[in-house]
C-alpha atoms as a PDB file:
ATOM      1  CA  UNK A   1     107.563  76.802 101.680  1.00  0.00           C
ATOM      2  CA  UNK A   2     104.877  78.367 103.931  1.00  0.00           C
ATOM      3  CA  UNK A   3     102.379  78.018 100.791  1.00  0.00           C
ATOM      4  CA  UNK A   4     103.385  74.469 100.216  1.00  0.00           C
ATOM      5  CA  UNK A   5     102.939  73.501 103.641  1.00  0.00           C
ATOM      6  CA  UNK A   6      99.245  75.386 104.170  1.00  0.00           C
ATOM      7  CA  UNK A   7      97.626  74.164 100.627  1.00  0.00           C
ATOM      8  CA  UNK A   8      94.411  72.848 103.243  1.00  0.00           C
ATOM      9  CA  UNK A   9      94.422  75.876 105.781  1.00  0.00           C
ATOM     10  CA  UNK A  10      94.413  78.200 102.498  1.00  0.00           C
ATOM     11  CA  UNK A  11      92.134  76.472 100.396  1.00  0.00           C
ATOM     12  CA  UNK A  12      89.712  76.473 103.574  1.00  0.00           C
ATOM     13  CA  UNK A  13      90.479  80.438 103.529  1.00  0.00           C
ATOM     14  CA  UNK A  14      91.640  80.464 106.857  1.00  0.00           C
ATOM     15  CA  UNK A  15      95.001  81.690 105.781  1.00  0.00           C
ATOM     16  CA  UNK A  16      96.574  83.827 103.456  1.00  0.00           C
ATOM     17  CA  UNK A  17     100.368  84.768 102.444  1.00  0.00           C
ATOM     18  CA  UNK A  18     100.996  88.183 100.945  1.00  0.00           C
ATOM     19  CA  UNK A  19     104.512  89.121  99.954  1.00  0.00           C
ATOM     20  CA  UNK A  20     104.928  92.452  99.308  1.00  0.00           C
ATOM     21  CA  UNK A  21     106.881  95.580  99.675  1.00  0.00           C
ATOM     22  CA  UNK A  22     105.472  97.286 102.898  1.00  0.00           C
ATOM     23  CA  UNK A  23     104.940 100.909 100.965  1.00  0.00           C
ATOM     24  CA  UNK A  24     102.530  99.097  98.509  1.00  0.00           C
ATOM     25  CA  UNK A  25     100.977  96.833 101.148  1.00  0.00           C
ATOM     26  CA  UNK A  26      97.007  97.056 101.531  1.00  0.00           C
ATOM     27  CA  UNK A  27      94.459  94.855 101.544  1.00  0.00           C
ATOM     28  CA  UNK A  28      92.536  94.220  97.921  1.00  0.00           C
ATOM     29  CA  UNK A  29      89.061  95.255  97.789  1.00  0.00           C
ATOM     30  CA  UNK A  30      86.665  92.093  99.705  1.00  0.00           C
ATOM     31  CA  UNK A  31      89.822  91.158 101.748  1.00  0.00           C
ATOM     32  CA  UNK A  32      88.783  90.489 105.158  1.00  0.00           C
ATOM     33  CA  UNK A  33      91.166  91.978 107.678  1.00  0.00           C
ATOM     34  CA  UNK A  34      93.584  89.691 109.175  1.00  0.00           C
ATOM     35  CA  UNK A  35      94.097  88.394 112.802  1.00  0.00           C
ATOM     36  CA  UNK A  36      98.017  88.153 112.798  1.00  0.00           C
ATOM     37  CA  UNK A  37     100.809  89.341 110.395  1.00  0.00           C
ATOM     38  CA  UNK A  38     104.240  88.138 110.459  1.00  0.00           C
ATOM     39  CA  UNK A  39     106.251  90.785 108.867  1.00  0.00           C
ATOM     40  CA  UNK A  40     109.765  89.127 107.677  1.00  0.00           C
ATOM     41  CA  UNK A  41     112.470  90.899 106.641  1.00  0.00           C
ATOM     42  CA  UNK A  42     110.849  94.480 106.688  1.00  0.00           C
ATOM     43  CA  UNK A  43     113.708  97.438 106.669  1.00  0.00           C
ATOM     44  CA  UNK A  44     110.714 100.068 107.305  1.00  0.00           C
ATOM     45  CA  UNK A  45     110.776  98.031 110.907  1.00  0.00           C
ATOM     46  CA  UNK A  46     114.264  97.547 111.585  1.00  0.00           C
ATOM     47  CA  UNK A  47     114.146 100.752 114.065  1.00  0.00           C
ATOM     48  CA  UNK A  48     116.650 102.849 111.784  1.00  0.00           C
ATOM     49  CA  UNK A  49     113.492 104.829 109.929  1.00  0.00           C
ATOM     50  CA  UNK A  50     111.447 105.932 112.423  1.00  0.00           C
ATOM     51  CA  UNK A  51     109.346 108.474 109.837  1.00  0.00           C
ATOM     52  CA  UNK A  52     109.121 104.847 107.329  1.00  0.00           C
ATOM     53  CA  UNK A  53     108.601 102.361 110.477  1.00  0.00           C
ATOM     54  CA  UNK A  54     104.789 104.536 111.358  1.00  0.00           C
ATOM     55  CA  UNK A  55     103.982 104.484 108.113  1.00  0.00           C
ATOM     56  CA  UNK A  56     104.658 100.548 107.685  1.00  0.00           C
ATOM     57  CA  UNK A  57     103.252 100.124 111.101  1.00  0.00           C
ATOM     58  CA  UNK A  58     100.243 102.380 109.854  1.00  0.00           C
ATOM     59  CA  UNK A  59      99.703 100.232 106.419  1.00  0.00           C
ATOM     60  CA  UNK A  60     100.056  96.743 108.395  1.00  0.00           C
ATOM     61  CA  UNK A  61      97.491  98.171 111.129  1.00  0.00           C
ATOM     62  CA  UNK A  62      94.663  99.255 108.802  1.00  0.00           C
ATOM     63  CA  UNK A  63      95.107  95.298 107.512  1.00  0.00           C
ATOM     64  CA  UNK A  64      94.511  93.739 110.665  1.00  0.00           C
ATOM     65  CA  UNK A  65      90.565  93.142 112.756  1.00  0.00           C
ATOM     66  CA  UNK A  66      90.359  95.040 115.891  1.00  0.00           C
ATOM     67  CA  UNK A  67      93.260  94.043 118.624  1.00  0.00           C
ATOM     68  CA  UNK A  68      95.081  91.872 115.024  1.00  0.00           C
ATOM     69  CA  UNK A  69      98.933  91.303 116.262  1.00  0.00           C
ATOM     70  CA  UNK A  70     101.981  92.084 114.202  1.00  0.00           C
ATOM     71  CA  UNK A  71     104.998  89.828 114.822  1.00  0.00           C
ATOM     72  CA  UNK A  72     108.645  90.519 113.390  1.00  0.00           C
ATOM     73  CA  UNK A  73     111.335  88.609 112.307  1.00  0.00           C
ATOM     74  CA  UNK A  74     113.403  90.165 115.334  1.00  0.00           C
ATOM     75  CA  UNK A  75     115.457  86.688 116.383  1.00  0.00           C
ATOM     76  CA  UNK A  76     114.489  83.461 118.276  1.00  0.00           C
ATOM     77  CA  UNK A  77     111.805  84.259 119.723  1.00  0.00           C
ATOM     78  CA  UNK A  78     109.732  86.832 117.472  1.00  0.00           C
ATOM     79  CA  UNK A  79     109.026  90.243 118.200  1.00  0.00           C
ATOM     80  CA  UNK A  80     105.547  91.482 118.754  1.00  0.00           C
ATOM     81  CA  UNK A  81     105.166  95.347 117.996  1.00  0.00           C
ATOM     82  CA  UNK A  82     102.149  96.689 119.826  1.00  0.00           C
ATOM     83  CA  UNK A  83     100.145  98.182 116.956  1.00  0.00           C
ATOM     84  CA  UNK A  84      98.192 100.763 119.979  1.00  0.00           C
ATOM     85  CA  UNK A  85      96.774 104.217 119.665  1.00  0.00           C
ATOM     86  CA  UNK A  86     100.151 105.615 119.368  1.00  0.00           C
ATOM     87  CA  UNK A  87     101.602 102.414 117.008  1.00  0.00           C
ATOM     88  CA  UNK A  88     104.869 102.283 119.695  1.00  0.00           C
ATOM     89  CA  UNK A  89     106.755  99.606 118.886  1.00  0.00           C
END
């Protein structure tokens, strides 16, 4: 549905959808890095696997620009996870 509804906004390469299994997650080689991931239905960031959630939160950080965001699927509203030095959540 989200590809169906951003043919233009993808086609003008102003947005991309990956779907993908957070331990594989990277970007492929010429990828620019992105401004804002939405990470949906993510275990690794459920808060139960602290040892998996840095290494998802390390994976999704090294695929975003300088000060990216990372939202969650936590509820109505979304959860931002603050992606700092330390990758708290």
């Amino acid at each position: 549905m989200a590809r169906a509804g951003s043919s233009n906004e993808m086609a003008a390469g102003s947005l991309d959808f990956r779907c993908v299994a957070i331990e594989d997650f990277a970007l492929n080689s010429g990828d620019a890095p992105f401004d804002i991931a939405f990470a949906m239905r993510v275990g690794a960031l459920d808060g139960r696997h602290p040892e998996a959630s840095q290494a998802a939160l390390k994976r999704i950080k090294a695929a975003l620009k300088p000060g990216g965001r990372l939202f969650i699927d936590g509820g109505d509203p979304l959860k931002e996870i603050e992606l700092g030095c330390g990758l708290r959540s």
